[in-house]
Every structure is written in C-alpha cells, then in structure tokens.
C-alpha atoms as a PDB file:
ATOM      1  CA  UNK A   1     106.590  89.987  91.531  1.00  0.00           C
ATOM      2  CA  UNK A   2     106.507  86.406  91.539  1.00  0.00           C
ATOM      3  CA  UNK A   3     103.165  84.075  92.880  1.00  0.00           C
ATOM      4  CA  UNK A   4     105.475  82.853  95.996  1.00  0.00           C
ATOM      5  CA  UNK A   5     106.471  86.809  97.293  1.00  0.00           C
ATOM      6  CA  UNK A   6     102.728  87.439  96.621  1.00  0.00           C
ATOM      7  CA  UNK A   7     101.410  84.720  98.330  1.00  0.00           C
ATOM      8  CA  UNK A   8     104.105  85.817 101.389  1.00  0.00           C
ATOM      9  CA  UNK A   9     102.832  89.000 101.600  1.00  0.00           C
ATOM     10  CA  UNK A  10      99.368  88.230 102.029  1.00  0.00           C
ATOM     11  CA  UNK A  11     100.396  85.606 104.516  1.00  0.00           C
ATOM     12  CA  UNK A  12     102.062  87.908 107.137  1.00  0.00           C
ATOM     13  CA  UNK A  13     100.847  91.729 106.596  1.00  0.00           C
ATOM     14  CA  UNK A  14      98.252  91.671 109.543  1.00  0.00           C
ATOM     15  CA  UNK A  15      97.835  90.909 113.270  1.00  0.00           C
ATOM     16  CA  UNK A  16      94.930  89.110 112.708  1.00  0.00           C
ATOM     17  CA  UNK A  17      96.069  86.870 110.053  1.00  0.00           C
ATOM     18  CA  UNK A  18      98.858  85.689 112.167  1.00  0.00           C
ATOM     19  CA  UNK A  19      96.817  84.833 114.428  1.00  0.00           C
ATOM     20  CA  UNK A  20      94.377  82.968 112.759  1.00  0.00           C
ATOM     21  CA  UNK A  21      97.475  81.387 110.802  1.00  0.00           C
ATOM     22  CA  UNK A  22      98.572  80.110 114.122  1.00  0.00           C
ATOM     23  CA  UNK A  23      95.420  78.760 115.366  1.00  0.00           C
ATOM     24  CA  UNK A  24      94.749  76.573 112.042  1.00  0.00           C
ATOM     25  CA  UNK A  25      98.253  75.374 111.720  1.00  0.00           C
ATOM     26  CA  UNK A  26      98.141  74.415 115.472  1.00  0.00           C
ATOM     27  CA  UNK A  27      94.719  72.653 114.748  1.00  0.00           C
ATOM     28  CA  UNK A  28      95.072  70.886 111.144  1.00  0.00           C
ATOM     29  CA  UNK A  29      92.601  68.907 109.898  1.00  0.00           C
ATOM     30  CA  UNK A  30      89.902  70.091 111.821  1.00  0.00           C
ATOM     31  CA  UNK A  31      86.723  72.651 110.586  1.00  0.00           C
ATOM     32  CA  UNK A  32      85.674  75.960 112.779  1.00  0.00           C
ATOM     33  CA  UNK A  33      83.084  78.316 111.123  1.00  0.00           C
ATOM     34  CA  UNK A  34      84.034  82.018 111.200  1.00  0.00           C
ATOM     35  CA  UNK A  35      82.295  82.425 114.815  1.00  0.00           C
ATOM     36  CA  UNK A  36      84.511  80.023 116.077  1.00  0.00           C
ATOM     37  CA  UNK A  37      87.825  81.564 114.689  1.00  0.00           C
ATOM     38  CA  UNK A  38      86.556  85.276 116.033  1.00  0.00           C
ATOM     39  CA  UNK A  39      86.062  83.404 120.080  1.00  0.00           C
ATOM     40  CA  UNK A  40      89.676  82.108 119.392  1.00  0.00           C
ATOM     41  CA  UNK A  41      91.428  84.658 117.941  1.00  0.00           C
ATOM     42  CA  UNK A  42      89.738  87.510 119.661  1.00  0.00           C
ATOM     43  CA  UNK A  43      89.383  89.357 116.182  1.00  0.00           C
ATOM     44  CA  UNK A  44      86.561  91.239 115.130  1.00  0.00           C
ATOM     45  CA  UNK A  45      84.036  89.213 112.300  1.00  0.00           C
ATOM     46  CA  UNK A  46      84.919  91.581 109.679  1.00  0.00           C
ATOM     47  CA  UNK A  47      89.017  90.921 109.733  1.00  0.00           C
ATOM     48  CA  UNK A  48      87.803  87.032 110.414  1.00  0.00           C
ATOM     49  CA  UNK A  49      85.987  87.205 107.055  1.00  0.00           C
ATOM     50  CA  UNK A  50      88.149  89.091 105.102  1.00  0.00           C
ATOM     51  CA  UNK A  51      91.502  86.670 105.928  1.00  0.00           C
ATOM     52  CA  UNK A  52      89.050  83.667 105.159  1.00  0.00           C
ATOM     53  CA  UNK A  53      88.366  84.791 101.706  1.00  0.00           C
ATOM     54  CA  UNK A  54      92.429  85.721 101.445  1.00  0.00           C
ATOM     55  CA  UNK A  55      92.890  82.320 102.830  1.00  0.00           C
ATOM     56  CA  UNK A  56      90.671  81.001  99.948  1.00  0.00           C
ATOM     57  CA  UNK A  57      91.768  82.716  97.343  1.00  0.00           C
ATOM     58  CA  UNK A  58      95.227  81.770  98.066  1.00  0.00           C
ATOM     59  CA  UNK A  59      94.362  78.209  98.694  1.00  0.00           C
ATOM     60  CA  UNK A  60      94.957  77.611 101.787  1.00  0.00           C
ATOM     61  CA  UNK A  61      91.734  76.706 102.867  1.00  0.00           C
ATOM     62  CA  UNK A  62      88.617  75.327 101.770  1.00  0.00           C
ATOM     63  CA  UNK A  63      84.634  76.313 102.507  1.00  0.00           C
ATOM     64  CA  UNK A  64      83.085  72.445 103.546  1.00  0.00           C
ATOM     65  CA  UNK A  65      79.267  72.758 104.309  1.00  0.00           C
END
C-alpha cells in the first residue's frame, strides 16, 4: 500500500478520531492538552491518547511544552 492510503486509513477508521479531527481542523493554530480534547470531544483519555500519538506519528501534530 502506498504512504497516502496508509495515512487515509488511519485518518478515518474511528469515531473518536473524527471527532477530534474535526475539533482541531475547526480550531487551527491553537494548543489544547489531552484533558482539553477529552471535555470537547466527549471521548474517553485512553482513545484521546492513543489518536494523539497516531496524530504524531503521522505528522499531523506536534507535542509543544
């Protein structure tokens, strides 16, 4: 498979994901800690973390501190 249908895939195989997709592409440029994406997503902290270290490893994001 090719990087881009990879990439895809990871993007869009979960609820959550969407969701959290949504709520950073509605809100770019701006930093929320994990807490922050679980009160506006309604997820539970485990699926928060795991899509923010897909999101890294993809690229799509980036840990400040």
């Amino acid at each position: 498979m090719s990087k881009i249908k990879n990439t895809l895939e990871l993007l869009f195989e979960s609820r959550a994901r969407v969701k959290m997709l949504k709520f950073l592409f509605r809100n770019i440029g701006a930093g929320f800690t994990a807490k922050e994406l679980v009160a506006k997503t309604q997820e539970p902290i485990t699926l928060v973390n795991e899509e923010i270290k897909n999101f890294i490893e993809i690229g799509l994001i980036k840990i400040r501190r």
